[in-house]
N, C-alpha and C. Protein backbone atom coordinates (compact mmCIF):
# COMPACT_ATOMS: atom_id res chain seq x y z
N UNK A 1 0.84 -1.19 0.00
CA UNK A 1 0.00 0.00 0.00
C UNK A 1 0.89 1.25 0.00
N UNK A 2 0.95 2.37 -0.90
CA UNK A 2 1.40 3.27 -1.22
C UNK A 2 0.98 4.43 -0.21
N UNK A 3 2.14 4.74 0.59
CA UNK A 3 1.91 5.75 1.66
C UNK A 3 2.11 7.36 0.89
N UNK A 4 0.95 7.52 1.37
CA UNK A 4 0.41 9.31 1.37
C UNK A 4 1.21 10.07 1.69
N UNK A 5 1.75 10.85 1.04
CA UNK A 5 2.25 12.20 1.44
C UNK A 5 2.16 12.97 2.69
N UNK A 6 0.53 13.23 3.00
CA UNK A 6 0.08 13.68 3.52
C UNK A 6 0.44 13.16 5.13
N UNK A 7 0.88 11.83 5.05
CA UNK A 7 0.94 11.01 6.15
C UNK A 7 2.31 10.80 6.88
N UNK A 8 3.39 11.76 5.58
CA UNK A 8 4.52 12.27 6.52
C UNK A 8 4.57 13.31 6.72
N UNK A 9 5.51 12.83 8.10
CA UNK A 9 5.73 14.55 8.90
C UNK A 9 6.58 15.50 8.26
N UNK A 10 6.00 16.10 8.28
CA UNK A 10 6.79 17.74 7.13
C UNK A 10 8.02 18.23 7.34
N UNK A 11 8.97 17.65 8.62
CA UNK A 11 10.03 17.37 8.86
C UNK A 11 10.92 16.26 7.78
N UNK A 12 10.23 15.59 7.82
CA UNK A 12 10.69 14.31 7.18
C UNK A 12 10.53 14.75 5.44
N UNK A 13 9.58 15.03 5.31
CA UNK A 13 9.04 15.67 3.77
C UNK A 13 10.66 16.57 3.40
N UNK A 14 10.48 17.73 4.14
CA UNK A 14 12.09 18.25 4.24
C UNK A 14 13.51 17.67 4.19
N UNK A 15 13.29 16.82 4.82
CA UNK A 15 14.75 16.01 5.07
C UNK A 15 14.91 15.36 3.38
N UNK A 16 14.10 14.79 2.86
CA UNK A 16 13.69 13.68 1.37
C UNK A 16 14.27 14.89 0.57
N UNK A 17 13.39 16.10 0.92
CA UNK A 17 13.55 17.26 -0.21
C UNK A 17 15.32 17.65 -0.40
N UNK A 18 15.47 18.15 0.97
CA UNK A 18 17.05 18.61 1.05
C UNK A 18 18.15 17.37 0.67
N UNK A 19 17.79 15.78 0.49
CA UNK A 19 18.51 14.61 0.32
C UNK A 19 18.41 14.23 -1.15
N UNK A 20 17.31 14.86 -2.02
CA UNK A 20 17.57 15.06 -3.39
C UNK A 20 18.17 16.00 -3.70
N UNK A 21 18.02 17.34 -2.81
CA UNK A 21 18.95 18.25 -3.71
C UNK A 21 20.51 18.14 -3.72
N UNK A 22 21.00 17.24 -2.33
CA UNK A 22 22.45 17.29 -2.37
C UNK A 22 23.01 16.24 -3.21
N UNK A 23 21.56 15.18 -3.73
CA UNK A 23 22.28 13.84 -4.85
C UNK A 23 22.45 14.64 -5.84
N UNK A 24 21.53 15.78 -6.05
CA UNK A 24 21.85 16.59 -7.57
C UNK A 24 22.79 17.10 -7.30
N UNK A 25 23.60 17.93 -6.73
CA UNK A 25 24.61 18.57 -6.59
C UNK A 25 25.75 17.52 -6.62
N UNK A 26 25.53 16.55 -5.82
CA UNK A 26 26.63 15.66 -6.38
C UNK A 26 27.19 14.93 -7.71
N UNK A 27 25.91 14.63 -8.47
CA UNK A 27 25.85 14.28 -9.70
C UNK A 27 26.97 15.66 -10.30
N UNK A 28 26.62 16.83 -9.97
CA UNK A 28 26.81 17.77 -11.43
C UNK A 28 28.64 18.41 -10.40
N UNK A 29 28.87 17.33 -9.82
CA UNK A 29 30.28 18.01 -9.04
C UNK A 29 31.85 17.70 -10.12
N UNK A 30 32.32 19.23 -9.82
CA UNK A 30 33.31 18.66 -10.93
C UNK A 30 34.39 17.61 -10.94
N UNK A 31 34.68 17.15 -11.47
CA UNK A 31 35.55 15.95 -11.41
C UNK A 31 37.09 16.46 -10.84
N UNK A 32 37.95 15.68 -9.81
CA UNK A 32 39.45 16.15 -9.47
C UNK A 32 40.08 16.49 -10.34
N UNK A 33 40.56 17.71 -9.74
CA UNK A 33 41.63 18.71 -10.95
C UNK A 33 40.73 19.44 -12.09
N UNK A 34 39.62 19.34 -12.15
CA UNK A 34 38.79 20.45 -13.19
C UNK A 34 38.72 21.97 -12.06
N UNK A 35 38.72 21.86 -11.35
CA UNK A 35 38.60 22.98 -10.29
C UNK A 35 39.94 23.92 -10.06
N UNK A 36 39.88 25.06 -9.32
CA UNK A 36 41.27 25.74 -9.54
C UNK A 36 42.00 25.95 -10.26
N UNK A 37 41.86 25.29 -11.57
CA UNK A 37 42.73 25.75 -13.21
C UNK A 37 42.64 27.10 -13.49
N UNK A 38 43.64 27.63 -13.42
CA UNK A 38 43.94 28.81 -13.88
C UNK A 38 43.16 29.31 -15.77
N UNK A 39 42.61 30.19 -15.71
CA UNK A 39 41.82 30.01 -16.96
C UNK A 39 42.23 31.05 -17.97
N UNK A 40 42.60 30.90 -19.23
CA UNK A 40 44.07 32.20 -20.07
C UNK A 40 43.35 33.33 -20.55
N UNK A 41 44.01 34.25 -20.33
CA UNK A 41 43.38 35.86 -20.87
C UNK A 41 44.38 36.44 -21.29
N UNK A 42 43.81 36.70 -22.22
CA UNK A 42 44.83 37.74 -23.24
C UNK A 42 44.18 38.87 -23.74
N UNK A 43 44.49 40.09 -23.90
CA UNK A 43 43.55 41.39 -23.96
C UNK A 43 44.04 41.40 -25.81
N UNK A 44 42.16 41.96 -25.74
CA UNK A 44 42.32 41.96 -27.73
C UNK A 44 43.24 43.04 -27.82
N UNK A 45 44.05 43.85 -27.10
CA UNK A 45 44.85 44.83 -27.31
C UNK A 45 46.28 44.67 -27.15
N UNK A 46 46.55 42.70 -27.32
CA UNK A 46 47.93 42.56 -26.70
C UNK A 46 48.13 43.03 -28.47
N UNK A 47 49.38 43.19 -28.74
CA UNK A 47 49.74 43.01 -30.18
C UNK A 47 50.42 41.34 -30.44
N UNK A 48 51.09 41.48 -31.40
CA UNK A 48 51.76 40.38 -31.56
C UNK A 48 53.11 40.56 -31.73
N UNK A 49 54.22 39.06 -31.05
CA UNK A 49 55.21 39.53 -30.60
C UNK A 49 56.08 40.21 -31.34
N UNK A 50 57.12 41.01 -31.04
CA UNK A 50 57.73 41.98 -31.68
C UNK A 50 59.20 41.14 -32.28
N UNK A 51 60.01 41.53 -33.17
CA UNK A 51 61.33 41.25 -33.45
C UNK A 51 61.28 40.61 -34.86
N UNK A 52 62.61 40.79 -35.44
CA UNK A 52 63.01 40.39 -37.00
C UNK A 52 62.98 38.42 -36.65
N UNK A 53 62.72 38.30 -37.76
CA UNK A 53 62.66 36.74 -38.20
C UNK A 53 63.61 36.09 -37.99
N UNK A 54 64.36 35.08 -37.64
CA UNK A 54 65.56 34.55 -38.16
C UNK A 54 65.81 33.72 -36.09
N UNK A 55 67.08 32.39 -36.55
CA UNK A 55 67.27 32.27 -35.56
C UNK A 55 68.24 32.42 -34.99
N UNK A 56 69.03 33.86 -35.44
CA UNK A 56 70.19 34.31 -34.82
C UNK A 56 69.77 35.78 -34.27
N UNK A 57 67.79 36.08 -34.15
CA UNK A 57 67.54 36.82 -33.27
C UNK A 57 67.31 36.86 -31.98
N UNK A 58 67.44 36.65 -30.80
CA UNK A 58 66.92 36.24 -29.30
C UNK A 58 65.72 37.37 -28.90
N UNK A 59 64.85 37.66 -28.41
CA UNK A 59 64.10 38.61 -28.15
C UNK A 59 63.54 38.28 -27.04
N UNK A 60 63.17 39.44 -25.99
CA UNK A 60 62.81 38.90 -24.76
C UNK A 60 61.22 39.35 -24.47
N UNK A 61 60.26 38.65 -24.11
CA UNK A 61 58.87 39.14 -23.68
C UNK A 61 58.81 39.70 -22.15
N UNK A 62 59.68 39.30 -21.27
CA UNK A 62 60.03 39.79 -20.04
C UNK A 62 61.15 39.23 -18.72
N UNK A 63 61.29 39.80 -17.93
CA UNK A 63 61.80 39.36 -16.95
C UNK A 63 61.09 39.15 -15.36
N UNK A 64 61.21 37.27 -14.86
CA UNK A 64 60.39 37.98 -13.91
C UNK A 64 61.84 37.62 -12.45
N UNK A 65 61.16 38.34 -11.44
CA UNK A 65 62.04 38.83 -10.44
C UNK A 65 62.09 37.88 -9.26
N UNK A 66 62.94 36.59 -9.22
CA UNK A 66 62.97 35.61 -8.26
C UNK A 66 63.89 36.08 -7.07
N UNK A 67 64.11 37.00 -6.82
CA UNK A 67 64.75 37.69 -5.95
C UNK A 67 64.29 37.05 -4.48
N UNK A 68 64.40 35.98 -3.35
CA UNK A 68 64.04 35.82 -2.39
C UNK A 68 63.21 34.37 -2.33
N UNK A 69 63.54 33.84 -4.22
CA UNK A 69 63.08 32.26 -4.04
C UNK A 69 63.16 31.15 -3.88
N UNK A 70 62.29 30.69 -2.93
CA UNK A 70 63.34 29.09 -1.97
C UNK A 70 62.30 28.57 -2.13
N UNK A 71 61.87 27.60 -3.55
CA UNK A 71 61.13 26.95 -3.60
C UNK A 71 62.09 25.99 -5.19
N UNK A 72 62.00 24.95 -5.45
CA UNK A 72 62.89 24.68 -6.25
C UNK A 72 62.20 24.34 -7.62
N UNK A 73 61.31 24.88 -7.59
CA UNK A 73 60.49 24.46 -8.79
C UNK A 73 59.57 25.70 -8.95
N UNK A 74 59.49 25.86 -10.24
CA UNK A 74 58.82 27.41 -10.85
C UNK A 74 57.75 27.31 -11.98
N UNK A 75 56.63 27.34 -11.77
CA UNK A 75 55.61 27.39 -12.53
C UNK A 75 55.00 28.52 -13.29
N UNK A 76 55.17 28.52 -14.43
CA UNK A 76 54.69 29.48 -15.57
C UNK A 76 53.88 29.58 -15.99
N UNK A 77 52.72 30.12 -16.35
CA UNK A 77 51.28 30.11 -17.43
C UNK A 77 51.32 31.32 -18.26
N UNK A 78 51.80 31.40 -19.49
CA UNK A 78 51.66 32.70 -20.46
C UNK A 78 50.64 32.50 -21.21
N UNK A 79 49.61 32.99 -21.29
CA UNK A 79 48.04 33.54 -22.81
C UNK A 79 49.16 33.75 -23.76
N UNK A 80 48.98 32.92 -25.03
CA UNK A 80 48.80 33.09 -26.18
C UNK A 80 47.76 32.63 -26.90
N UNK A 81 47.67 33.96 -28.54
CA UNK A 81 46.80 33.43 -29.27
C UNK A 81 47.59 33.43 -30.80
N UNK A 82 47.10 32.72 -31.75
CA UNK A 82 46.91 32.72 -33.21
C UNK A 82 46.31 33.74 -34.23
N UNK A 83 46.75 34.40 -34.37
CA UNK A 83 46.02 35.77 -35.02
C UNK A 83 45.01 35.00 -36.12
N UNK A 84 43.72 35.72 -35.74
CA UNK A 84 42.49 35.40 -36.78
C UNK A 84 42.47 35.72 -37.68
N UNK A 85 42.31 34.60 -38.58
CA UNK A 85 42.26 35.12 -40.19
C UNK A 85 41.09 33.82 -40.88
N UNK A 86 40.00 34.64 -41.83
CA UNK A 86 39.03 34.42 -42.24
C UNK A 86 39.21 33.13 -43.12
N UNK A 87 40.29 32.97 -43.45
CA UNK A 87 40.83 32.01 -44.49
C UNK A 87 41.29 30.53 -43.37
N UNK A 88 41.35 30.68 -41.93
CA UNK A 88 42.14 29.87 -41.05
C UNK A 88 43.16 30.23 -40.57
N UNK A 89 43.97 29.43 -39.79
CA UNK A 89 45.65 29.85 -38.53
C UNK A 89 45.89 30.15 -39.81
N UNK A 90 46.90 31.07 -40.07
CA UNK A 90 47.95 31.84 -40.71
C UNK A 90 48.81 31.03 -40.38
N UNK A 91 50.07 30.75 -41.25
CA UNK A 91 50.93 30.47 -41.07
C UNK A 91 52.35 31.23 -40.45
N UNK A 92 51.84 31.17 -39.03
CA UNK A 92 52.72 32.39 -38.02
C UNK A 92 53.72 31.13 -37.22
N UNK A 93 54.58 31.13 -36.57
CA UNK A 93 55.50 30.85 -35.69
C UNK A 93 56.55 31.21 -34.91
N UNK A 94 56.67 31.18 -33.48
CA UNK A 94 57.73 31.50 -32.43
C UNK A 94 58.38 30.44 -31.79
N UNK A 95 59.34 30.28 -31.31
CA UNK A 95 60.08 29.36 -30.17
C UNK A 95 59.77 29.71 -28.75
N UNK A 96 59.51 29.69 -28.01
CA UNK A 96 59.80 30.33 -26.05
C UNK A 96 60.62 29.23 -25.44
N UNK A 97 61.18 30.33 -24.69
CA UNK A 97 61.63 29.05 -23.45
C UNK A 97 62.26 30.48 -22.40
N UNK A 98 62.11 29.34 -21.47
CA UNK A 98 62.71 29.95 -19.93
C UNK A 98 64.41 29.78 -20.26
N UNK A 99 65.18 31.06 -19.06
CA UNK A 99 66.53 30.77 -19.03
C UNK A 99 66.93 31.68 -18.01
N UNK A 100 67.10 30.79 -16.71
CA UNK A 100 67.65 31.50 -15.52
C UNK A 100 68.99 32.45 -15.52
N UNK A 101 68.57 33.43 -15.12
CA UNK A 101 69.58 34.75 -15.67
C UNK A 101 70.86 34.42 -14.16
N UNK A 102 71.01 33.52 -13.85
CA UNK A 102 72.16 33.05 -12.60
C UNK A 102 73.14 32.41 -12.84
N UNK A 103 72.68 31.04 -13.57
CA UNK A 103 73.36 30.15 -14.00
C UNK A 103 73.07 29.97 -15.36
N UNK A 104 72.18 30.76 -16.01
CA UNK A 104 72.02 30.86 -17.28
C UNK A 104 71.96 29.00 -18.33
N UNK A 105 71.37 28.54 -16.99
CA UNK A 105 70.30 27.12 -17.61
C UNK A 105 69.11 27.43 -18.21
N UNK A 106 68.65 26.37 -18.91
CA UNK A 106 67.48 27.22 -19.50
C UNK A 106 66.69 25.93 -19.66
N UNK A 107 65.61 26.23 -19.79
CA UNK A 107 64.67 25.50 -20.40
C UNK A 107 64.19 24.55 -21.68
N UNK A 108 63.37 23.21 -21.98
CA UNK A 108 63.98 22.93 -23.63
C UNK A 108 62.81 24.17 -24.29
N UNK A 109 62.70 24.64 -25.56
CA UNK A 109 62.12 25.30 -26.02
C UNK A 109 60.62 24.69 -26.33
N UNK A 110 59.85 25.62 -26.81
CA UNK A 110 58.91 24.94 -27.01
C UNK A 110 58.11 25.95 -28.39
N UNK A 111 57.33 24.98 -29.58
CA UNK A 111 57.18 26.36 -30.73
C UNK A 111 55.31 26.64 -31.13
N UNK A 112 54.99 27.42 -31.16
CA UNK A 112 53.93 27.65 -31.19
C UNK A 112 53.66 28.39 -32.65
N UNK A 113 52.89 27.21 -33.15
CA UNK A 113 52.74 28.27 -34.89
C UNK A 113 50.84 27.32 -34.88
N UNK A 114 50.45 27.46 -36.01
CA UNK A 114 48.92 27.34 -36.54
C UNK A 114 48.67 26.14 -35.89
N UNK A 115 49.15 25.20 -36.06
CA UNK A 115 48.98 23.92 -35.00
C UNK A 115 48.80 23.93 -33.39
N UNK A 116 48.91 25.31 -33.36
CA UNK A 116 48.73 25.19 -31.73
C UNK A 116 47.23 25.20 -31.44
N UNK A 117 46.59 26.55 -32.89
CA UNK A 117 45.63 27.04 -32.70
C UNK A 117 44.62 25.61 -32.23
N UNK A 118 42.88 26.77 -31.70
CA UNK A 118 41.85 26.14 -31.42
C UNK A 118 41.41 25.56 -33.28
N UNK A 119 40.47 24.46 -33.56
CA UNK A 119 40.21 24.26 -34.39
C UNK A 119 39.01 25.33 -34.75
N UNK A 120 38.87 25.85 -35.95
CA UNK A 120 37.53 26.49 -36.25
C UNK A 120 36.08 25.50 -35.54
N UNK A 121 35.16 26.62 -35.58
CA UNK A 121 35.11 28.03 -35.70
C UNK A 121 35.69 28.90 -34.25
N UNK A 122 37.09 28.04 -33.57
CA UNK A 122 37.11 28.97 -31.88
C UNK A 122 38.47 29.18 -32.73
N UNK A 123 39.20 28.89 -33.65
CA UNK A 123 40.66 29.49 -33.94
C UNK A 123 40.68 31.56 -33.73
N UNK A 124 41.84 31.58 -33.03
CA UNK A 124 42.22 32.67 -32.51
C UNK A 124 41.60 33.03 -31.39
N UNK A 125 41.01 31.99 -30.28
CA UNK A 125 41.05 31.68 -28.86
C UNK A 125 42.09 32.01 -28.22
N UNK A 126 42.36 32.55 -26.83
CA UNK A 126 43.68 31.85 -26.18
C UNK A 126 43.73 30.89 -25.56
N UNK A 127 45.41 30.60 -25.66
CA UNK A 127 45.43 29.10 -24.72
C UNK A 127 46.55 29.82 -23.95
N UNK A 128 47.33 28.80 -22.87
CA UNK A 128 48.28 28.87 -22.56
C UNK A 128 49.11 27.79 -22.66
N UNK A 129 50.50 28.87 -22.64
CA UNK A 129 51.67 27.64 -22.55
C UNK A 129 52.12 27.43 -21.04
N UNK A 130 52.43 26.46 -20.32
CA UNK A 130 53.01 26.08 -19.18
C UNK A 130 54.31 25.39 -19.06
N UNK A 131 55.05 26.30 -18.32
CA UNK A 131 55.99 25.43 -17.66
C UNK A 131 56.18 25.10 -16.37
N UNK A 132 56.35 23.83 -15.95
CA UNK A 132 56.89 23.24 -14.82
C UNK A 132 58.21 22.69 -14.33
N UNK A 133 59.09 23.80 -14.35
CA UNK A 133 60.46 23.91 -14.41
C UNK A 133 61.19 23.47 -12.81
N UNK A 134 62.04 22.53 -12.76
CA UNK A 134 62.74 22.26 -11.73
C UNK A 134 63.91 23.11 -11.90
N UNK A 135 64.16 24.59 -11.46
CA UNK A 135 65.14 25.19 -12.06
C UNK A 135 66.33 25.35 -11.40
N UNK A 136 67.80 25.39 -11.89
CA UNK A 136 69.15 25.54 -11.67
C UNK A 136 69.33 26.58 -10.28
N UNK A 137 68.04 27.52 -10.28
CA UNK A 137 69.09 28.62 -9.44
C UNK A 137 69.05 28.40 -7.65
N UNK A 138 70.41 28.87 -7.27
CA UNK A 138 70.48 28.95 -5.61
C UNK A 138 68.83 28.78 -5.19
N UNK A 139 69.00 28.29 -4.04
CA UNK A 139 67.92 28.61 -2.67
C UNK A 139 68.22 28.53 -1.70
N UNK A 140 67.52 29.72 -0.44
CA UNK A 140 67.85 29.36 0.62
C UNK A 140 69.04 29.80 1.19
N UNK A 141 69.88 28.08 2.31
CA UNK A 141 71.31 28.97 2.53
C UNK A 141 72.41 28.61 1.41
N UNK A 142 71.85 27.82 0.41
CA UNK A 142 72.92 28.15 -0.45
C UNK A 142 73.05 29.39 -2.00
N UNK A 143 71.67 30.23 -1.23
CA UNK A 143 71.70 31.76 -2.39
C UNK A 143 72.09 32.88 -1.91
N UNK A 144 73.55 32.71 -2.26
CA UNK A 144 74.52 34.48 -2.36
C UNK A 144 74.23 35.33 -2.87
N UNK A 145 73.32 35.60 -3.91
CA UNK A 145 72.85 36.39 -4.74
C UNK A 145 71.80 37.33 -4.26
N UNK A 146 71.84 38.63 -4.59
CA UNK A 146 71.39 40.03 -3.90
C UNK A 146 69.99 39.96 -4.55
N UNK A 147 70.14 39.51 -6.34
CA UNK A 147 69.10 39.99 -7.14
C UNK A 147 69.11 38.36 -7.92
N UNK A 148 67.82 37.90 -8.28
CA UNK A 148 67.82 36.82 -9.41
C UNK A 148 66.77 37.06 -10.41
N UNK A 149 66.77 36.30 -11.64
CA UNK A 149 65.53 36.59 -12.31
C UNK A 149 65.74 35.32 -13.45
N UNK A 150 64.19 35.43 -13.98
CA UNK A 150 64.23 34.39 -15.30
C UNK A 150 63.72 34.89 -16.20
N UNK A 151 64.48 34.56 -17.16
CA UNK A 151 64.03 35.63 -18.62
C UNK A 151 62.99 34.37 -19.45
N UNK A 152 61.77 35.17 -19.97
CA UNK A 152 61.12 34.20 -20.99
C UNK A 152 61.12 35.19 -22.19
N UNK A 153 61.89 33.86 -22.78
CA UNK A 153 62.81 34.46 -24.28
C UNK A 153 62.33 33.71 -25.27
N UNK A 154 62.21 34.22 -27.01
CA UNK A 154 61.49 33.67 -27.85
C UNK A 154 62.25 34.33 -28.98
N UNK A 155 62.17 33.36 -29.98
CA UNK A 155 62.66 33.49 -31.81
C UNK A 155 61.42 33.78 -32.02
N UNK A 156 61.26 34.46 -33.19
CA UNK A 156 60.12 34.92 -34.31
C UNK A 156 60.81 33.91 -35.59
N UNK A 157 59.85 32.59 -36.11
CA UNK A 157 60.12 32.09 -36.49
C UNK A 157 59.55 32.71 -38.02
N UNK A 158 58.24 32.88 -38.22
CA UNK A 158 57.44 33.25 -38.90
C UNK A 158 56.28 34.26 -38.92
N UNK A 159 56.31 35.20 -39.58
CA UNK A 159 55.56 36.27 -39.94
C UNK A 159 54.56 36.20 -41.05
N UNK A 160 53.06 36.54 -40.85
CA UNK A 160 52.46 36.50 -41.92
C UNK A 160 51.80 38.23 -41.90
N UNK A 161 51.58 38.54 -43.33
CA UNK A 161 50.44 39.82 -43.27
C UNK A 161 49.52 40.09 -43.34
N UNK A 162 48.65 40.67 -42.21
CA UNK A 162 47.42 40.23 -42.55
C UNK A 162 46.67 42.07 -42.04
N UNK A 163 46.07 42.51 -43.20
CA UNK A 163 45.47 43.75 -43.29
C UNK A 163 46.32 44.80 -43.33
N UNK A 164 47.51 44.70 -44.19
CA UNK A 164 48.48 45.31 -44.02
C UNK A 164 49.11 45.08 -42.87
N UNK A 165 49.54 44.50 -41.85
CA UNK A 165 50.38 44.56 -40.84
C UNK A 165 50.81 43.44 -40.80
N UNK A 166 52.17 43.28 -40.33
CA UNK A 166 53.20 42.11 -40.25
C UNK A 166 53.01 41.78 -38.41
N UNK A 167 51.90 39.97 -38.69
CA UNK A 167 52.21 39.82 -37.40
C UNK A 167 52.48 38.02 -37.79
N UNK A 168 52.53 37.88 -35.88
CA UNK A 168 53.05 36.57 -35.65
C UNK A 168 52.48 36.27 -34.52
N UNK A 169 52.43 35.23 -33.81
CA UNK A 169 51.93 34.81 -32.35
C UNK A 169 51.49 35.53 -31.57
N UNK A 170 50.59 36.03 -30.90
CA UNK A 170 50.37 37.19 -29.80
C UNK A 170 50.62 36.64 -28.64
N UNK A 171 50.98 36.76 -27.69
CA UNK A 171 51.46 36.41 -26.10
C UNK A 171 51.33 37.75 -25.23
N UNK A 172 50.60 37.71 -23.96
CA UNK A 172 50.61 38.37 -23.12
C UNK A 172 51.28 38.18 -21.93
N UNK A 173 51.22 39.08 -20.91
CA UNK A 173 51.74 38.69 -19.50
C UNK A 173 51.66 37.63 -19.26
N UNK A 174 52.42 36.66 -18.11
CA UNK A 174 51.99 35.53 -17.99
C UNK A 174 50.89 35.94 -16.76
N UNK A 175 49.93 34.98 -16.47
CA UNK A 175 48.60 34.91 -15.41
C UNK A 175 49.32 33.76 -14.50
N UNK A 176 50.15 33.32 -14.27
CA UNK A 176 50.81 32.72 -13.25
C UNK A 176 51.92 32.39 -13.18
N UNK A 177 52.74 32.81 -11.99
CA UNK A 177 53.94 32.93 -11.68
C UNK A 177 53.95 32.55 -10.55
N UNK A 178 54.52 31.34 -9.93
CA UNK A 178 55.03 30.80 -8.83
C UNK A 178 56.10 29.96 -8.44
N UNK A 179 56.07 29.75 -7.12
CA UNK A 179 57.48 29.01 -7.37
C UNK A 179 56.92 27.73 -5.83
N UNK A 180 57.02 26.58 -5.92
CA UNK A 180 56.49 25.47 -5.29
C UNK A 180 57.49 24.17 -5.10
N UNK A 181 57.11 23.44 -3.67
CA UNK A 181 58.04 22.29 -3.47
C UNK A 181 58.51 21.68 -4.40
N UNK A 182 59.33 20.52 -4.58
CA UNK A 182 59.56 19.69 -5.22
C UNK A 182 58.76 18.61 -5.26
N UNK A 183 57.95 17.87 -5.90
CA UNK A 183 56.73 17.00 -5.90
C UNK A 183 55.65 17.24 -5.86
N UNK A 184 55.49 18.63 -6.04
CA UNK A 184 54.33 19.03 -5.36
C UNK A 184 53.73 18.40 -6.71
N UNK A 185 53.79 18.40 -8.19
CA UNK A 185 53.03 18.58 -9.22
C UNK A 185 53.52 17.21 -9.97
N UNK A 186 52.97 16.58 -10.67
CA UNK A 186 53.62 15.24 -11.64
C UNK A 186 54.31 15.88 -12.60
N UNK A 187 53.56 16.63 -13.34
CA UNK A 187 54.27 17.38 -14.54
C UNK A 187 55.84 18.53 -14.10
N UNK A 188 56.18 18.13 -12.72
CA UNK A 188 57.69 18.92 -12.85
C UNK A 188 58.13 18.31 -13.85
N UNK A 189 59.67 18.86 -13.91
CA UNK A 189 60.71 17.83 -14.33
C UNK A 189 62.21 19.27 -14.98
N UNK A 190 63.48 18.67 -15.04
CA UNK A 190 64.40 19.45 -14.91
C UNK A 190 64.47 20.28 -16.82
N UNK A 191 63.37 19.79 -17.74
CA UNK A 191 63.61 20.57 -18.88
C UNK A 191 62.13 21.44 -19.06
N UNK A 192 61.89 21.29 -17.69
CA UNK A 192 60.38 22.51 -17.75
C UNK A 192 59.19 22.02 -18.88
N UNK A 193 59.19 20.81 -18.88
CA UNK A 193 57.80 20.30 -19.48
C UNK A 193 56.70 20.88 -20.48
N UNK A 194 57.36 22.03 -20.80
CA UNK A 194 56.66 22.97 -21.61
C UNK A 194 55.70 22.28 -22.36
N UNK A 195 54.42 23.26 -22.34
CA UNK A 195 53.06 22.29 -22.91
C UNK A 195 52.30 23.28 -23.05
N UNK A 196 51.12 22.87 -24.04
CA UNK A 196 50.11 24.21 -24.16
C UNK A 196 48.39 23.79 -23.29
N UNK A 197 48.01 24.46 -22.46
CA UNK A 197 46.91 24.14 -21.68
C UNK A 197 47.59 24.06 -20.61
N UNK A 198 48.50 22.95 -20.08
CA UNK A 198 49.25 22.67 -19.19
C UNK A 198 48.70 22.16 -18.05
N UNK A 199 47.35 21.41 -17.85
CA UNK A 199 47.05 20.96 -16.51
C UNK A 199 48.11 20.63 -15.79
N UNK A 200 47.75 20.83 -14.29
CA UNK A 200 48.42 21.20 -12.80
C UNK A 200 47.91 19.77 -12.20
N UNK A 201 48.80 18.76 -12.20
CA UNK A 201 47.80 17.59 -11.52
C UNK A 201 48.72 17.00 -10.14
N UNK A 202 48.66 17.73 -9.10
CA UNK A 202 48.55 17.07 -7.58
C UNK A 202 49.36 15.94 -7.31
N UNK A 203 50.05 15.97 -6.91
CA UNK A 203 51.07 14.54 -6.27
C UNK A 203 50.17 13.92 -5.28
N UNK A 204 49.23 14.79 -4.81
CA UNK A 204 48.76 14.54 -3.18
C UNK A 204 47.00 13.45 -3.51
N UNK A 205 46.80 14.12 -4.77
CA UNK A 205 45.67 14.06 -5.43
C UNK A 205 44.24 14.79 -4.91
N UNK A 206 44.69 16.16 -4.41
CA UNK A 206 43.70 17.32 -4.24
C UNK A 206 43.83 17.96 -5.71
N UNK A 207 43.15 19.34 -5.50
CA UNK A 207 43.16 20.13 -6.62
C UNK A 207 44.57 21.27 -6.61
N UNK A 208 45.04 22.04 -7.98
CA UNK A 208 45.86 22.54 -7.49
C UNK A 208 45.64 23.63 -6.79
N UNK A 209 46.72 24.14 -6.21
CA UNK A 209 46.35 25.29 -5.35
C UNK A 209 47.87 26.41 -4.83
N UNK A 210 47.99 27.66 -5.25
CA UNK A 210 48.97 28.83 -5.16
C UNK A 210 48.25 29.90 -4.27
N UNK A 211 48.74 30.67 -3.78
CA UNK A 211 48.79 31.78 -2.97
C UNK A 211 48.19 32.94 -4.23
């Protein structure tokens, strides 16, 4: 015999109600490591990177300032995009890589041309590139050094024109800069793992997580 509604206590009615809504919430919960990902922005006003073609040019997008870092591993996230063109990726290309301005180790390179792009119709999206660099320089009590820094440095491999103007890869600031234990992440490793998207996946198997 099929019990009445009416015939539970409205306490209980409540309890059923609030015990479906937390199965739904669980259903729609995001899966480990979809959470806390850093997500890439690049302003439609970055340009695209600057410098002559060739690979006996070096050109630098910036320096950042490790001055006081005792963590032995350094995590990067730079926005780049693919300049949009109605026809598809242009045939544009750069090199990047990290190179500690101390010991002047560096990173393996990594190249970003039309193949990086999103597939139509999202081409000229940003993504990011990541590195997870176990890097060369002092820490701690063995850093003598007053001032440190790491340069992220890039070739202009290829230039295309598009509306009259000569461009190539666009890259902005990087949106994350840190510096973290050793293990903390799977994807360390001593040639900076360079990758585009770059998920952050947990040794511990939480989500990731920076200051």
């Amino acid at each position: 015999m099929a019990i009445q509604a009416n015939a539970l206590p409205p306490s209980l009615i409540s309890e059923i109600h609030e015990l479906k809504r937390r199965l739904t919430a669980l259903e729609r919960k995001p899966k480990l490591g979809s959470v806390n990902q850093p997500m890439p922005f690049s302003s439609y006003q970055t340009p695209s990177l600057e410098g002559t073609v060739g690979d006996q040019y070096v050109h630098t997008l910036g320096v950042i300032n490790s001055t006081g870092l005792n963590q032995p591993v350094v995590i990067l996230q730079v926005p780049f995009s693919i300049p949009w063109a109605s026809t598809g990726s242009p045939d544009v290309s750069v090199t990047v890589w990290l190179q500690d301005l101390v010991t002047f180790g560096r990173t393996q390179e990594f190249t970003l041309d039309r193949t990086s792009d999103f597939p139509a119709p999202d081409n000229g999206f940003s993504r990011r590139l990541t590195f997870s660099w176990v890097h060369p320089q002092p820490i701690g009590f063995d850093d003598p050094n007053v001032w440190k820094g790491f340069a992220v440095l890039y070739r202009v491999n290829k230039r295309v024109t598009l509306n009259g103007e000569s461009v190539t890869v666009g890259m902005g600031m990087p949106t994350l800069i840190t510096g973290v234990p050793l293990g903390t992440y799977v994807e360390e490793n001593a040639s900076g793992n360079p990758r585009i998207d770059g998920t952050l996946t947990p040794t511990d198997g939480g989500p990731p997580q920076w200051g």
